[in-house]
Structure formats: structure tokens, C-alpha cells
PDB file of N, CA and C in Angstrom:
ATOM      1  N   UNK A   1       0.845  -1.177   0.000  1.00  0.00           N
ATOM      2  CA  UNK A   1       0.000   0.000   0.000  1.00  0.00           C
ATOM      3  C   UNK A   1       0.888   1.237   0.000  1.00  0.00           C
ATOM      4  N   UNK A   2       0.694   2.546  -0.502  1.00  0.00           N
ATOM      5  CA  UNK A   2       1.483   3.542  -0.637  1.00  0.00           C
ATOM      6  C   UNK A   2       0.429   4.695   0.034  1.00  0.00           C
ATOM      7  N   UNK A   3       1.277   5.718   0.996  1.00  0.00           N
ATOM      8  CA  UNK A   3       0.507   6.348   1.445  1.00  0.00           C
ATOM      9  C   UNK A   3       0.892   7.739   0.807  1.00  0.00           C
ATOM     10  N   UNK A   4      -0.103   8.598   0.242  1.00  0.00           N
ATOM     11  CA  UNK A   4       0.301  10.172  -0.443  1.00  0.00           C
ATOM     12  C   UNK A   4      -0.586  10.586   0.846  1.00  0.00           C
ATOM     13  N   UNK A   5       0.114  11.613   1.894  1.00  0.00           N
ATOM     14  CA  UNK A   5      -0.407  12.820   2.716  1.00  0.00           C
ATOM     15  C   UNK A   5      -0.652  13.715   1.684  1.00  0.00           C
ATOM     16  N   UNK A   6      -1.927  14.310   2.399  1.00  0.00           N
ATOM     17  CA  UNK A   6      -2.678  15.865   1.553  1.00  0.00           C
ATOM     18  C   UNK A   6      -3.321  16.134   2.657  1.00  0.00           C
ATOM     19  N   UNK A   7      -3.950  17.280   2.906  1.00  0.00           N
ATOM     20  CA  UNK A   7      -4.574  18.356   3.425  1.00  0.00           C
ATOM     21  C   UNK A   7      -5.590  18.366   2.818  1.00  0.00           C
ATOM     22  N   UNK A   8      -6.242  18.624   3.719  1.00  0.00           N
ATOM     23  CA  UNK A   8      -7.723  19.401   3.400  1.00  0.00           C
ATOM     24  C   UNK A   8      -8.839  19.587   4.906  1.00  0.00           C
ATOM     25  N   UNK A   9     -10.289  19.691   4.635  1.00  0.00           N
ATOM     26  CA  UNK A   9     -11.453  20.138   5.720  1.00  0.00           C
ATOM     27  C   UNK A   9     -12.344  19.354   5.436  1.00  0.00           C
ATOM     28  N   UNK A  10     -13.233  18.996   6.522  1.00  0.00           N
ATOM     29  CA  UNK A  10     -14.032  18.387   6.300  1.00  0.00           C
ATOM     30  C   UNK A  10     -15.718  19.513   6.196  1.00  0.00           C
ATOM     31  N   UNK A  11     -16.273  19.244   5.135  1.00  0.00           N
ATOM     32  CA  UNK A  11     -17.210  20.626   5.021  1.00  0.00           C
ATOM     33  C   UNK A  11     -18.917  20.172   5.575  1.00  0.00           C
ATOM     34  N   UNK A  12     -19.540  21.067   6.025  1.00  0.00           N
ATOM     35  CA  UNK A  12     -20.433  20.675   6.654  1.00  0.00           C
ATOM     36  C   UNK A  12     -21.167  20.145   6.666  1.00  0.00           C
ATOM     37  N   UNK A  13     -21.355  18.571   5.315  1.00  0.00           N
ATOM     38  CA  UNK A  13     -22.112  17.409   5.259  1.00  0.00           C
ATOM     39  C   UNK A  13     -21.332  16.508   5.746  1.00  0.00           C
ATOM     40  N   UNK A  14     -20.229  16.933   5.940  1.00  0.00           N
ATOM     41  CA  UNK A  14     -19.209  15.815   6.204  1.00  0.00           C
ATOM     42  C   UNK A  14     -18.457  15.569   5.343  1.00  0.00           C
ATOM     43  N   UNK A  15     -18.216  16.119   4.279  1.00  0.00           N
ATOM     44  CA  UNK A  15     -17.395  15.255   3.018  1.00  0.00           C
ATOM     45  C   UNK A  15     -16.256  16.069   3.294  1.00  0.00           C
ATOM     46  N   UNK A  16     -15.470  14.789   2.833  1.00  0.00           N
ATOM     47  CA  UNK A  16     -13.530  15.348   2.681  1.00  0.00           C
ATOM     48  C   UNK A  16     -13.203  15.965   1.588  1.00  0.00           C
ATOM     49  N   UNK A  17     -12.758  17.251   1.530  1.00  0.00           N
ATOM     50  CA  UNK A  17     -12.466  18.565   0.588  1.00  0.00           C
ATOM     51  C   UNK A  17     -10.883  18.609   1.072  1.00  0.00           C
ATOM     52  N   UNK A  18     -10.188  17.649  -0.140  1.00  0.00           N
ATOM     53  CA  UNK A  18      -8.788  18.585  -0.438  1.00  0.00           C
ATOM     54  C   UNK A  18      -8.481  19.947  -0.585  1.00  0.00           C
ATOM     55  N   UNK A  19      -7.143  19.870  -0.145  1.00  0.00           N
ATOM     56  CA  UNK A  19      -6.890  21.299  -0.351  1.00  0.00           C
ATOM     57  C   UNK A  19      -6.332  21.654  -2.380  1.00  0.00           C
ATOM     58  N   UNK A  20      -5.470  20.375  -2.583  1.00  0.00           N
ATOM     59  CA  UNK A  20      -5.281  20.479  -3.553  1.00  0.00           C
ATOM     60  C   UNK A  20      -5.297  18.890  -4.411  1.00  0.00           C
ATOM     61  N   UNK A  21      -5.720  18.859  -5.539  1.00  0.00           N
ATOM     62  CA  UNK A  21      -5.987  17.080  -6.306  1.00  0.00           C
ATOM     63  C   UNK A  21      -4.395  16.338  -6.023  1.00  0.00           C
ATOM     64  N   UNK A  22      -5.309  15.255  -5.915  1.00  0.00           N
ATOM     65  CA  UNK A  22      -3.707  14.126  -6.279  1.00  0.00           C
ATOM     66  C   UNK A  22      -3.232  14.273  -7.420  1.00  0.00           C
ATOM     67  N   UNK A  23      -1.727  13.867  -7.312  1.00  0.00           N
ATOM     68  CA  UNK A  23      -1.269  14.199  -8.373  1.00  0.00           C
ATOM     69  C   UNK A  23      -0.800  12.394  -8.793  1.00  0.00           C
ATOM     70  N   UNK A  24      -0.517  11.920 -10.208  1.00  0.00           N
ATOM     71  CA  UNK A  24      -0.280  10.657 -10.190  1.00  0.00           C
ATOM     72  C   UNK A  24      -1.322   9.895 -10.625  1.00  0.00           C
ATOM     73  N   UNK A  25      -0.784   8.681 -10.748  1.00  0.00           N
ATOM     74  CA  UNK A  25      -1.845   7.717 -11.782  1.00  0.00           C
ATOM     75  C   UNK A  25      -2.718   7.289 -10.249  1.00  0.00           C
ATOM     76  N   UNK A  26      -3.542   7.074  -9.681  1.00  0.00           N
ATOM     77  CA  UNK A  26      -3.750   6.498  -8.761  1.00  0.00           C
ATOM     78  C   UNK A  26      -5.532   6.371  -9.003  1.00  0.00           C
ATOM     79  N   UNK A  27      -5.966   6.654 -10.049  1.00  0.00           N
ATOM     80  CA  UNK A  27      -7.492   6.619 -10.755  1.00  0.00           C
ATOM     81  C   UNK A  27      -7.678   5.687 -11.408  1.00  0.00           C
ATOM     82  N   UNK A  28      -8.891   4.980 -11.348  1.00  0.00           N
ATOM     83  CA  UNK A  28      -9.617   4.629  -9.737  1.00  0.00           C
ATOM     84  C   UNK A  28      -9.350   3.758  -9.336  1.00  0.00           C
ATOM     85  N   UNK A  29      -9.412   4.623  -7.879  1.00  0.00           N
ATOM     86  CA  UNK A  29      -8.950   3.178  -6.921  1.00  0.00           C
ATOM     87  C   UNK A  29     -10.068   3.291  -5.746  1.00  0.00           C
ATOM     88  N   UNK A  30     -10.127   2.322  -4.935  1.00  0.00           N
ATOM     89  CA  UNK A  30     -10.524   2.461  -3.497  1.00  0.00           C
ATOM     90  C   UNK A  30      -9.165   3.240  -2.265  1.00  0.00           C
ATOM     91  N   UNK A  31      -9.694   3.524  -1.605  1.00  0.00           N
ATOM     92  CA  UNK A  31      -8.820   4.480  -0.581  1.00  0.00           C
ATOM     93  C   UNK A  31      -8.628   3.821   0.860  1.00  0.00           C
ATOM     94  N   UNK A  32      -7.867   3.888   1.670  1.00  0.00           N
ATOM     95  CA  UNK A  32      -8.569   3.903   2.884  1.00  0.00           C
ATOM     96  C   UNK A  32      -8.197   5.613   3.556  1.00  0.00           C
ATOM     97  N   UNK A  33      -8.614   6.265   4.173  1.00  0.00           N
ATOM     98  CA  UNK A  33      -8.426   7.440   4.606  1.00  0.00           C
ATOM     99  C   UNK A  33      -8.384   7.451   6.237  1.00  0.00           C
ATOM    100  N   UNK A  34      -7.410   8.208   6.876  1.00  0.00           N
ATOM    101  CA  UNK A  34      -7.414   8.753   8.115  1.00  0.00           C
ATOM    102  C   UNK A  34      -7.498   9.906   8.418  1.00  0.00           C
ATOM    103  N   UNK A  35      -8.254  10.094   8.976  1.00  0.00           N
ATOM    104  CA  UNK A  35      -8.223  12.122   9.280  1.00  0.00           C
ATOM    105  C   UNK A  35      -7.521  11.876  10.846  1.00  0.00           C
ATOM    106  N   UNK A  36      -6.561  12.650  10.680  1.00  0.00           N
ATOM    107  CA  UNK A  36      -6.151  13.563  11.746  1.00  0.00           C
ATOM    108  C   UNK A  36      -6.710  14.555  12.656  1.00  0.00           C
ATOM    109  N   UNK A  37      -7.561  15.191  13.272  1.00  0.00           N
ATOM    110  CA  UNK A  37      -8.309  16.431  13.842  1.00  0.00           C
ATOM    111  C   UNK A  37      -7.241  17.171  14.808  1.00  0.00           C
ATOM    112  N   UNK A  38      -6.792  17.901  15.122  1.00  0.00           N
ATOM    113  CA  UNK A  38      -6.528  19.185  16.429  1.00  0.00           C
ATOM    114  C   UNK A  38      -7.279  18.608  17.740  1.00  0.00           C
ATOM    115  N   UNK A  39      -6.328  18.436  18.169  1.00  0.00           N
ATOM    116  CA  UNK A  39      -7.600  18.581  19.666  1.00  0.00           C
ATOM    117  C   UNK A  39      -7.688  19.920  20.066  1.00  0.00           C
ATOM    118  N   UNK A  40      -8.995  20.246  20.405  1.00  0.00           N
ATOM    119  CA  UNK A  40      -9.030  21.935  21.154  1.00  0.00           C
ATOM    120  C   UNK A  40      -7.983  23.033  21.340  1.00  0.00           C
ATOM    121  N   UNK A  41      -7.102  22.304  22.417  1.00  0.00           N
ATOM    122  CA  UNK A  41      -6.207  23.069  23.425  1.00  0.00           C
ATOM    123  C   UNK A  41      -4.967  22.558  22.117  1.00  0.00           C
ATOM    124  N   UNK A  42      -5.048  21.746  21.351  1.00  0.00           N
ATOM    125  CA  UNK A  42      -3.664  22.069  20.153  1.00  0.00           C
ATOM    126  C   UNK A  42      -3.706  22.686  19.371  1.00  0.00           C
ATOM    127  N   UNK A  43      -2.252  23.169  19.445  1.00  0.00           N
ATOM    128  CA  UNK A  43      -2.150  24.375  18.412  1.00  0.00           C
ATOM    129  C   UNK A  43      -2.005  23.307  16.733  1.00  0.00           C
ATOM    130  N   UNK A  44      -1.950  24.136  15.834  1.00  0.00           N
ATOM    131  CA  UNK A  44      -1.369  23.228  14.311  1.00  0.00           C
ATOM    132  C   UNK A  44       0.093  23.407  14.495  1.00  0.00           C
ATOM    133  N   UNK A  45       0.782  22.957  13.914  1.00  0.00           N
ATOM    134  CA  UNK A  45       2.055  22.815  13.868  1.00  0.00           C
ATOM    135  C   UNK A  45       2.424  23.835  12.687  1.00  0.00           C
ATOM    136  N   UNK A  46       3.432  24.703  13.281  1.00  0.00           N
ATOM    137  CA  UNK A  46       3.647  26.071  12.660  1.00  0.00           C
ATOM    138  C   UNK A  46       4.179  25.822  11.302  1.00  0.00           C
ATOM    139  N   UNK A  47       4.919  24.116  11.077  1.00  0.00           N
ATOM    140  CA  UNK A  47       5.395  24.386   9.704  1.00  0.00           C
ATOM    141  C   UNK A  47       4.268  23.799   8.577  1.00  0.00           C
ATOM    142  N   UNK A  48       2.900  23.834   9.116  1.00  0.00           N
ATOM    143  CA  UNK A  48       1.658  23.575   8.415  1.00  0.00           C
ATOM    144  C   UNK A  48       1.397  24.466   7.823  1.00  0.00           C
ATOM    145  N   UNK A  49       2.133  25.443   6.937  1.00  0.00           N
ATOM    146  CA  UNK A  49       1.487  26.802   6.365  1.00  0.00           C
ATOM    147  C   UNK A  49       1.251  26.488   4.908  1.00  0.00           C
ATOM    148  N   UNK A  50      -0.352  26.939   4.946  1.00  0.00           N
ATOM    149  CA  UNK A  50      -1.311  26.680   4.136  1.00  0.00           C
ATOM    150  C   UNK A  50      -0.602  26.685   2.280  1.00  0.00           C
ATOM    151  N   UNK A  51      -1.412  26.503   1.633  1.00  0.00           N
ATOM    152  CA  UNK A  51      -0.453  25.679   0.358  1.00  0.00           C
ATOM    153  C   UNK A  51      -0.504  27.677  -0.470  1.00  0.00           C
ATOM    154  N   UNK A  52      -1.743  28.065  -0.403  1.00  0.00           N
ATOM    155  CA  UNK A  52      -1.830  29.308  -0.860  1.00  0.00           C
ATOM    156  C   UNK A  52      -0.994  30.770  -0.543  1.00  0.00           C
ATOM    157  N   UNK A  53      -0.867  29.738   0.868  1.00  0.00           N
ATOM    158  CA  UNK A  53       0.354  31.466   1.487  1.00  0.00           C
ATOM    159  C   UNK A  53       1.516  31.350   1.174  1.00  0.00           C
ATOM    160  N   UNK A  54       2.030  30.031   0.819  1.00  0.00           N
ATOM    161  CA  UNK A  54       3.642  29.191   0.722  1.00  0.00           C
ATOM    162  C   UNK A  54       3.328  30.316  -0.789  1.00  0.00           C
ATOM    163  N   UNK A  55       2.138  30.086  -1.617  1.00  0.00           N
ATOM    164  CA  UNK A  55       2.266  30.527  -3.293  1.00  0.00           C
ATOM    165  C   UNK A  55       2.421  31.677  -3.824  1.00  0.00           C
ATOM    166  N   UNK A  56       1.436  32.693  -2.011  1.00  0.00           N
ATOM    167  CA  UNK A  56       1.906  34.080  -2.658  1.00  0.00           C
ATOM    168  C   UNK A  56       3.123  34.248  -2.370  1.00  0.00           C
ATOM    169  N   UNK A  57       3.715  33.400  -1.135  1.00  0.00           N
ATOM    170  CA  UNK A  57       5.180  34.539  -0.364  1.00  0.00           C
ATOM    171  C   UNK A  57       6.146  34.364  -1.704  1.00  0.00           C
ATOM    172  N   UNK A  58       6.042  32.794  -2.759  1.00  0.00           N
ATOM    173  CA  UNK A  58       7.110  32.782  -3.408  1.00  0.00           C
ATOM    174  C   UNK A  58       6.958  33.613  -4.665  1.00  0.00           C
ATOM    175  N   UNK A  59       5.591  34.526  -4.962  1.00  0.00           N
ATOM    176  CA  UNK A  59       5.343  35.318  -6.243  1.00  0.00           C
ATOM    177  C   UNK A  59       6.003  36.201  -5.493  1.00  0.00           C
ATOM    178  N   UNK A  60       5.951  37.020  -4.464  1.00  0.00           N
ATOM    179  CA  UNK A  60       6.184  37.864  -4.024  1.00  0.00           C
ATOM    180  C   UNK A  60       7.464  38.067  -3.942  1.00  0.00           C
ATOM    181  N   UNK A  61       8.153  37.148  -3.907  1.00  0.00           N
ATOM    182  CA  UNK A  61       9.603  36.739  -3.920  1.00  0.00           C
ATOM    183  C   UNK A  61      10.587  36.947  -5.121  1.00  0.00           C
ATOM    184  N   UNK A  62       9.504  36.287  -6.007  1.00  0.00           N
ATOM    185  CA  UNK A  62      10.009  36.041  -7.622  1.00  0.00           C
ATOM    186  C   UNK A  62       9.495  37.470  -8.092  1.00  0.00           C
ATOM    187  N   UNK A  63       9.018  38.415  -7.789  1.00  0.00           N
ATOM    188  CA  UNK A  63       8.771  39.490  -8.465  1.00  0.00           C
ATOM    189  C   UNK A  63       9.350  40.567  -7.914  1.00  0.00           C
ATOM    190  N   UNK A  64      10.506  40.117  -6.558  1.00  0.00           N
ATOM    191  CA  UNK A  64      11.382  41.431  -5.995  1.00  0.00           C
ATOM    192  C   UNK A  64      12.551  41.172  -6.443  1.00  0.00           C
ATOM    193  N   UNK A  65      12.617  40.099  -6.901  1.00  0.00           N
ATOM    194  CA  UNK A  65      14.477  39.106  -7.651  1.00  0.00           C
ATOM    195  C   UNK A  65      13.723  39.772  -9.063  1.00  0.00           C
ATOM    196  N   UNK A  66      13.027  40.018  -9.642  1.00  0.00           N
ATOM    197  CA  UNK A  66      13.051  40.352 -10.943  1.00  0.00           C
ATOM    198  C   UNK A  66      13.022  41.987 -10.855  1.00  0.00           C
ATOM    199  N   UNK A  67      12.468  42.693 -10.016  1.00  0.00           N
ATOM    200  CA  UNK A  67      13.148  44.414  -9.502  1.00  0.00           C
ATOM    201  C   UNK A  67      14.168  44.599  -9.044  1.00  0.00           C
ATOM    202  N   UNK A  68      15.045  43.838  -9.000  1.00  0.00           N
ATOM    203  CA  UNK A  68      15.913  44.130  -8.385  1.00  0.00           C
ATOM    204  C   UNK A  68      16.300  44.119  -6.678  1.00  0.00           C
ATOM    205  N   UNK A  69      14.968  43.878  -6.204  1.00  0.00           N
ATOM    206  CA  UNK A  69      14.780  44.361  -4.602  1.00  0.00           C
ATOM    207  C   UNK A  69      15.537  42.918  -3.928  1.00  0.00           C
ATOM    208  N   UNK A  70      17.093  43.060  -4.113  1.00  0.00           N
ATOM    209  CA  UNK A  70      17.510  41.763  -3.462  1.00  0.00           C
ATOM    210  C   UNK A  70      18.195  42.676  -2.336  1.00  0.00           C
ATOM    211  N   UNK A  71      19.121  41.582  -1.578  1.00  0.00           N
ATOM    212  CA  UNK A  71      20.379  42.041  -0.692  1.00  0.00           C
ATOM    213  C   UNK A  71      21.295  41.182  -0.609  1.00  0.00           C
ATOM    214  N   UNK A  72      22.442  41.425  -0.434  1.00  0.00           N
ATOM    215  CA  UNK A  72      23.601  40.287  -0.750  1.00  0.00           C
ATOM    216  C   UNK A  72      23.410  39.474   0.358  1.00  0.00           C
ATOM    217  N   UNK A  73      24.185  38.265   0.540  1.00  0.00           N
ATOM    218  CA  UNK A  73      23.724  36.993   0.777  1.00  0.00           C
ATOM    219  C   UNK A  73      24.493  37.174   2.548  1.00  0.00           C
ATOM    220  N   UNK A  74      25.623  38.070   2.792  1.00  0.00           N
ATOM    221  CA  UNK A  74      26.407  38.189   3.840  1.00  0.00           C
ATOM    222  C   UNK A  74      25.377  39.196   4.384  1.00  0.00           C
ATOM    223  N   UNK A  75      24.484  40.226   4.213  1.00  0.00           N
ATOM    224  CA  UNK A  75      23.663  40.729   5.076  1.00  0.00           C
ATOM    225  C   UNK A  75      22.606  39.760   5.296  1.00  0.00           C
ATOM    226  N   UNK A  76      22.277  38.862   4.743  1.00  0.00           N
ATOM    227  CA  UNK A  76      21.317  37.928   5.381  1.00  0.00           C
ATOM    228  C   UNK A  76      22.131  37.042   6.725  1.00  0.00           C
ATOM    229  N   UNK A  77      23.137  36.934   6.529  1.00  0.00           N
ATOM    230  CA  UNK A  77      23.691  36.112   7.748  1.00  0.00           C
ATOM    231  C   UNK A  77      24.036  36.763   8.785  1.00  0.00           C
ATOM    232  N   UNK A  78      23.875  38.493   8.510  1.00  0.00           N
ATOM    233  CA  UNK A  78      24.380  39.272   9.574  1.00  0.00           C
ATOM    234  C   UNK A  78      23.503  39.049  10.472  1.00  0.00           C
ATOM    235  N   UNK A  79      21.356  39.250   9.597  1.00  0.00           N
ATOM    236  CA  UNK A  79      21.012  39.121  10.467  1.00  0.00           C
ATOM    237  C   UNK A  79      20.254  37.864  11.005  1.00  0.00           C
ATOM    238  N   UNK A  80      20.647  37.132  10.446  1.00  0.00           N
ATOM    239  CA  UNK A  80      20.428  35.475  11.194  1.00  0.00           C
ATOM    240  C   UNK A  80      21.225  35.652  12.383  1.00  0.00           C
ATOM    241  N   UNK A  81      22.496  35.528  12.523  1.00  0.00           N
ATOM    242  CA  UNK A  81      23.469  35.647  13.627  1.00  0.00           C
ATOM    243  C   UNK A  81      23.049  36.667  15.076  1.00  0.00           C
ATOM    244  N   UNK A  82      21.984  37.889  14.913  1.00  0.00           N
ATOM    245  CA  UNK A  82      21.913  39.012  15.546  1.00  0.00           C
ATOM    246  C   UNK A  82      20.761  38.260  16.400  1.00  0.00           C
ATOM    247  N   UNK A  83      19.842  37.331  15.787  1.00  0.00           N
ATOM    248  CA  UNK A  83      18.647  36.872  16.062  1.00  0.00           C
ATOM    249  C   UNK A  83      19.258  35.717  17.484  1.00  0.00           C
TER     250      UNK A  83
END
């Protein structure tokens, strides 16, 4: 059996809503599925950041490397080190 993790919510009939499609030959098959839930008092795990925010930070990224809006690579370590 091969397991692909994905994300998604469960919406208010109950049905499981990816966040984004499988990718891969894997049509059709039967599944078995586990949902995971939060308990209350848990937080998500901070390196869970959502698939859409990962997409703008890297446009946002790719469109300050194409203005020019960089900084050399030794002021980034200045301030890693200060932290």
C-alpha cells in the first residue's frame, strides 16, 4: 500500500475537501483514509502553512528578484546571527 499525505477540511455534510488534487496515476482506486483532527487546546504545527500562502510569499519573492529588490547573501547572515 502507498501512502500520499494531503490536506484538506471536512465541510459541513461531512465530506472530505482537499486542499489540492492528487497528483499521479492512482485513478480509480478504493482508498482507505485517516483524518487527523486538532484537539481543542492544540495548536497546528507552525510548519503547516497553508499551500496558498507558501504561493503568494514565493510570487512575491520572484517578483522582488526580478526588480531588483535583493540584498547580498552576507547581510542575510548578519542578520540570522543578531537573532
Amino acid at each position: 500500500m502507498k501512502a500520499i499525505e494531503v490536506t484538506g477540511r471536512i465541510d459541513s455534510q461531512g465530506n472530505l475537501v482537499l486542499d489540492e488534487p492528487i497528483q499521479g496515476n492512482i485513478y480509480p482506486h478504493q482508498v482507505r483514509v485517516i483524518v487527523l483532527v486538532p484537539e481543542e487546546a492544540e495548536e497546528l504545527d507552525p510548519d503547516d502553512t497553508p499551500v496558498e500562502e507558501i504561493k503568494a510569499s514565493l510570487r512575491r519573492a520572484l517578483q522582488q528578484a526580478k526588480t531588483g529588490q535583493t540584498r547580498p547573501i552576507s547581510e542575510l547572515w548578519d542578520r540570522i546571527d543578531a537573532e
